[in-house]
Protein backbone atom coordinates (compact mmCIF):
# COMPACT_ATOMS: atom_id res chain seq x y z
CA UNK A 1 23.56 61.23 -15.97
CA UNK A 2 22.42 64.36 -17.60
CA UNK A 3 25.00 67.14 -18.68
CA UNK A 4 22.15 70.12 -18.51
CA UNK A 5 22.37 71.25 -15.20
CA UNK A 6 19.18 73.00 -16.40
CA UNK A 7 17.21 69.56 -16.86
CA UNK A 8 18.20 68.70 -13.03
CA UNK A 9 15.06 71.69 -12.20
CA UNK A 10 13.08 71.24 -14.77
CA UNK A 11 9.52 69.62 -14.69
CA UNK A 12 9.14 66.60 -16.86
CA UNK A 13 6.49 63.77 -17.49
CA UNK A 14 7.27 62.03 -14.05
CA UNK A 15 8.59 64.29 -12.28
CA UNK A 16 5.71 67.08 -13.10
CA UNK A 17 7.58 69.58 -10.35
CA UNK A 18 4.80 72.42 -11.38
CA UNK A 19 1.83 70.60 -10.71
CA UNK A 20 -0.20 72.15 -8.39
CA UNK A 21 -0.18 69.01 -5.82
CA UNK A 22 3.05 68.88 -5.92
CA UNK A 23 4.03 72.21 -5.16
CA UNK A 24 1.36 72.16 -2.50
CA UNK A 25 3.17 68.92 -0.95
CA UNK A 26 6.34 70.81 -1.58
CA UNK A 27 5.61 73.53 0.48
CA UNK A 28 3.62 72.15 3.06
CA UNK A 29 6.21 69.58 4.09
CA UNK A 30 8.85 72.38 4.21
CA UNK A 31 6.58 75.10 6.49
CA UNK A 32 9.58 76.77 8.69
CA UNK A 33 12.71 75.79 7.10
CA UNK A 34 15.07 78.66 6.02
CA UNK A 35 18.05 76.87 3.71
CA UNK A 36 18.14 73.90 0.89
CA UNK A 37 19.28 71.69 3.07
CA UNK A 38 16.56 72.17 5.79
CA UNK A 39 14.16 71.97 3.46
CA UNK A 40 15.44 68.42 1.43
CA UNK A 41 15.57 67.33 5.30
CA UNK A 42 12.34 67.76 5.93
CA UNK A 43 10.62 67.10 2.58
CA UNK A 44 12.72 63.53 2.82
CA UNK A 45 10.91 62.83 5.90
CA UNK A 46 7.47 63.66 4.29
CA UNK A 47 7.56 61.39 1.67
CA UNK A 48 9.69 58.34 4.14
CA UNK A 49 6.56 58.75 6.45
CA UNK A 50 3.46 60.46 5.18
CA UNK A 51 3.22 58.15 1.47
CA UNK A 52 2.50 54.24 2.74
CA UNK A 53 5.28 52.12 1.18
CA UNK A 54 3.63 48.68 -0.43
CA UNK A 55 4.67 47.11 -3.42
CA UNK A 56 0.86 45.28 -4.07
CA UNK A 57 -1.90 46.62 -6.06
CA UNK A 58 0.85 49.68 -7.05
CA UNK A 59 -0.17 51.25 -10.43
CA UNK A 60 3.19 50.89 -12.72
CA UNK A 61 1.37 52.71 -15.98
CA UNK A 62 2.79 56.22 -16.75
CA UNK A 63 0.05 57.81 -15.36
CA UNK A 64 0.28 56.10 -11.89
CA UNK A 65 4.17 56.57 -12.14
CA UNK A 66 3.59 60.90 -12.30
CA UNK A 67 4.51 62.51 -8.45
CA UNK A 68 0.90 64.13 -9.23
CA UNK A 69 -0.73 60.76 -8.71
CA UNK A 70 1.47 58.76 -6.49
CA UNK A 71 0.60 61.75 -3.83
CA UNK A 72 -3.13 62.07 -4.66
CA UNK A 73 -2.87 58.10 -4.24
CA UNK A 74 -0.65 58.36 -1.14
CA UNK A 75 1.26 55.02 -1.86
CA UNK A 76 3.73 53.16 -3.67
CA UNK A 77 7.09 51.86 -3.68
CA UNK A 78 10.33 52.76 -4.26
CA UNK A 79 10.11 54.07 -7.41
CA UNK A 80 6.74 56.00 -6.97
CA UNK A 81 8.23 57.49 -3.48
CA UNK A 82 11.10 58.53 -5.22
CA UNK A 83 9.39 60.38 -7.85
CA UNK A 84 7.91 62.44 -5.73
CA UNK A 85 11.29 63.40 -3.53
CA UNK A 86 12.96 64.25 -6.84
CA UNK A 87 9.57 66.17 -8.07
CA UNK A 88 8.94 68.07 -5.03
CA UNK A 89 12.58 69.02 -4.43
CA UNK A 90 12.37 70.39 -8.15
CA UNK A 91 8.93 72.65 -7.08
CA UNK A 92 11.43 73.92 -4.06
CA UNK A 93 14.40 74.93 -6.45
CA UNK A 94 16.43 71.78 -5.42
CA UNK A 95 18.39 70.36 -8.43
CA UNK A 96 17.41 66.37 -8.26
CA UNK A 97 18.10 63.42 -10.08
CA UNK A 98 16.52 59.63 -10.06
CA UNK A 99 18.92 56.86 -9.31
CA UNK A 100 18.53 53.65 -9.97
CA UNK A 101 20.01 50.33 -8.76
CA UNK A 102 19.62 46.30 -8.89
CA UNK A 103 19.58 45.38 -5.12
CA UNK A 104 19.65 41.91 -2.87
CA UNK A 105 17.12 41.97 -0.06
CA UNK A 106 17.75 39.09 2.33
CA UNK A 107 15.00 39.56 4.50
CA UNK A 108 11.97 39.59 1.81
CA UNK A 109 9.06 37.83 2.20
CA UNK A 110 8.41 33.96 0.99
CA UNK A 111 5.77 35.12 -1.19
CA UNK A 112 7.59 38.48 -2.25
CA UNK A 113 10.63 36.26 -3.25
CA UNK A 114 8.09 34.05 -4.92
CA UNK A 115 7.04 36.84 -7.28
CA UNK A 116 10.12 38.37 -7.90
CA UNK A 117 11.84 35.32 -8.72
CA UNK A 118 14.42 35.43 -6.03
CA UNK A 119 16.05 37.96 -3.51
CA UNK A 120 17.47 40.01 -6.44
CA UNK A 121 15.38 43.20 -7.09
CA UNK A 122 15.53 44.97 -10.20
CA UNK A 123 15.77 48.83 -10.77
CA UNK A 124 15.63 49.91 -7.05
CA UNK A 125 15.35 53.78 -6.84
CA UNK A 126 16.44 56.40 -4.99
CA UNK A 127 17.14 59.88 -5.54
CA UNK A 128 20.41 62.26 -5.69
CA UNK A 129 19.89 66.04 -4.76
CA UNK A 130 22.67 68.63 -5.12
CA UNK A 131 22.96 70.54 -1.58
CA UNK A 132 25.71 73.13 -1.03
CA UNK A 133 27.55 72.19 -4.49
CA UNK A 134 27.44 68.63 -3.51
CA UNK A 135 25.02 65.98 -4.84
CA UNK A 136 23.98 63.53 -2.45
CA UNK A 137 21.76 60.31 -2.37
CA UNK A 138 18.09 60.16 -0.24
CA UNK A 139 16.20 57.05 0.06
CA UNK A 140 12.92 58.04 1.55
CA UNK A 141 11.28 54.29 1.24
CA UNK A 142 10.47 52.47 4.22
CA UNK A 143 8.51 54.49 6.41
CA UNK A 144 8.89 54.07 9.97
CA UNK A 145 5.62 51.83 10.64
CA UNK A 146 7.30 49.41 8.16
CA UNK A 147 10.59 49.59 9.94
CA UNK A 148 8.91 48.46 12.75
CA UNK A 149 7.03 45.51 11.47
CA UNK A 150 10.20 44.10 9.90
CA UNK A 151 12.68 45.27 12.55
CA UNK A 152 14.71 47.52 10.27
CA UNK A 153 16.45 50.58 11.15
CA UNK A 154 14.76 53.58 9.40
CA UNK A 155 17.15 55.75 7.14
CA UNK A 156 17.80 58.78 8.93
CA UNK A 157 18.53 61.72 6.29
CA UNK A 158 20.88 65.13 7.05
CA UNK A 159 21.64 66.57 4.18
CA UNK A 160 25.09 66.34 4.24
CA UNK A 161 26.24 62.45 3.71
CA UNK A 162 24.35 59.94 1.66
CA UNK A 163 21.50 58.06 2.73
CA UNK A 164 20.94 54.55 1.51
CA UNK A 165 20.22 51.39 3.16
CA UNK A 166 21.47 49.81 5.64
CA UNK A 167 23.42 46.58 5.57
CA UNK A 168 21.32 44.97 8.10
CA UNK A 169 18.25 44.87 10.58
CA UNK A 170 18.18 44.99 14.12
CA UNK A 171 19.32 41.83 14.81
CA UNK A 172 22.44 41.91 12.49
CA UNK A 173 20.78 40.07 9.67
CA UNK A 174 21.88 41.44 6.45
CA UNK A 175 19.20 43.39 4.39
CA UNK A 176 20.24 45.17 1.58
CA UNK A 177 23.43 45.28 -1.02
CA UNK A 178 23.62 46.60 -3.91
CA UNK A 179 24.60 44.63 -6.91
CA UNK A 180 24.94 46.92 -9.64
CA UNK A 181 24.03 50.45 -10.24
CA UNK A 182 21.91 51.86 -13.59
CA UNK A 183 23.14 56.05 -12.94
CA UNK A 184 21.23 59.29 -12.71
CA UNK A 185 18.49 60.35 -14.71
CA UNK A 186 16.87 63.46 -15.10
CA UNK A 187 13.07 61.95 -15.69
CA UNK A 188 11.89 58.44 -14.73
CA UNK A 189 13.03 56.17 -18.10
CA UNK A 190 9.46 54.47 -18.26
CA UNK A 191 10.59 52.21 -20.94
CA UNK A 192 13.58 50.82 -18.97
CA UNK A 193 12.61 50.01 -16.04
CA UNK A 194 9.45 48.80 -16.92
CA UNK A 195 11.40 46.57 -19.39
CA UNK A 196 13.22 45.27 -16.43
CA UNK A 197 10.37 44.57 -14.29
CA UNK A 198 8.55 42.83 -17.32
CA UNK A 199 11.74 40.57 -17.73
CA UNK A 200 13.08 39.65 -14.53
CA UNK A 201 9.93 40.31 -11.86
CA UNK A 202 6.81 39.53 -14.57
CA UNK A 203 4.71 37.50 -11.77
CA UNK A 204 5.09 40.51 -10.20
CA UNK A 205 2.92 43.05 -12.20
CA UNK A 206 0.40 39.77 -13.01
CA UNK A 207 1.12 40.46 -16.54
CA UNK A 208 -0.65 43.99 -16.53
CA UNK A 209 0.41 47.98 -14.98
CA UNK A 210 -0.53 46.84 -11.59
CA UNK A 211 1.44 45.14 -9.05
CA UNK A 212 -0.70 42.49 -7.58
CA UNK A 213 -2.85 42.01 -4.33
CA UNK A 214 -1.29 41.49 -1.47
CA UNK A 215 -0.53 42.89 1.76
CA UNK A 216 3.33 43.83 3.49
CA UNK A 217 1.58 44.42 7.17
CA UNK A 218 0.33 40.37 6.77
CA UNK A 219 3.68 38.96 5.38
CA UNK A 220 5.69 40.55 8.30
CA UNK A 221 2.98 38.55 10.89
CA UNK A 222 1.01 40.70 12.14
């Protein structure tokens, strides 16, 4: 966690806040709304449903990993959608930090189990955002077209209590707990995670800084 409160606004390598896309994004997404927590409302639901969530053919290199690309792109997973939540609150004036955690999905795919090597999921990310002297956590992943296909309830964001995933789907299946959390960080630690993904999900990335082919829509049946 960083202890410069300065470094939660200021652009970095990852989360390049003064890029002109991502003000653009910024701004756009926010149109209308008068406080901080209006606008982390409705730039949370910008980047849950306007960037497509898949974790195949994602670019993982540090250029593919700035909020710059990811929304010139338009896709990615939690990581990359995170990035650009914590970047674009920045280019509003929003004090933001990256979170990361190692999470157990139960209701992955075969396949997506397959390449991570189980049901345990390293370096999940989310973001924290400091809203009326209070920091709390966003998780704008799963956009609602995903929900759908895999009958999970999408995260619904105020700005006033923490949103993270939910324990389980629709039917009561349990989805998501987390097993042990990494902190805050004020830029995306490239080396890390990618360190983590190398080690623990390598058939994953195919041994290169791209996730490999695949499709979520398919794997949920459709």
């Amino acid at each position: 966690m960083t202890a410069d409160p300065a470094a939660d606004l200021a652009p970095t390598k990852f989360l390049d806040a003064g890029h002109p896309v991502v003000r653009e994004f910024a701004e756009r997404a926010v149109e209308g709304a008068t406080t901080p927590t209006e606008q982390a409302v409705r730039l949370y639901y910008e980047v849950r449903d306007t960037i497509l969530y898949d974790v195949y053919d994602i670019d993982m290199s540090r250029d593919g990993l700035r909020a710059s690309t990811i929304i010139a792109r338009g896709s990615g997973f939690c990581l990359h959608k995170s990035v650009v939540y914590a970047a674009a609150a920045r280019a509003l004036g929003i004090p933001s930090r990256l979170v990361f955690a190692d999470v157990r999905n139960h209701l992955a795919s075969g396949r997506l189990k397959e390449l991570v090597g189980g049901d345990v999921f390293r370096f999940h990310g989310l973001v924290s955002v400091q809203l009326d002297g209070r920091w709390v956590k966003a998780t704008p992943v799963f956009n609602k077209m995903l929900c759908r296909l895999y009958r999970l309830k999408p995260l619904e964001f105020d700005g006033t209590a923490d949103s993270v995933y939910h324990p389980h789907d629709e039917s009561g299946r349990r989805h998501m707990e987390f097993l042990h959390w990494h902190g805050e960080f004020d830029d995306f630690p490239y080396e890390l995670v990618l360190e983590g993904f190398r080690t623990s999900h390598p058939a994953l990335l195919g041994g290169g800084d791209q996730t490999v082919k695949g499709s979520l829509t398919a794997e949920a049946g459709v």
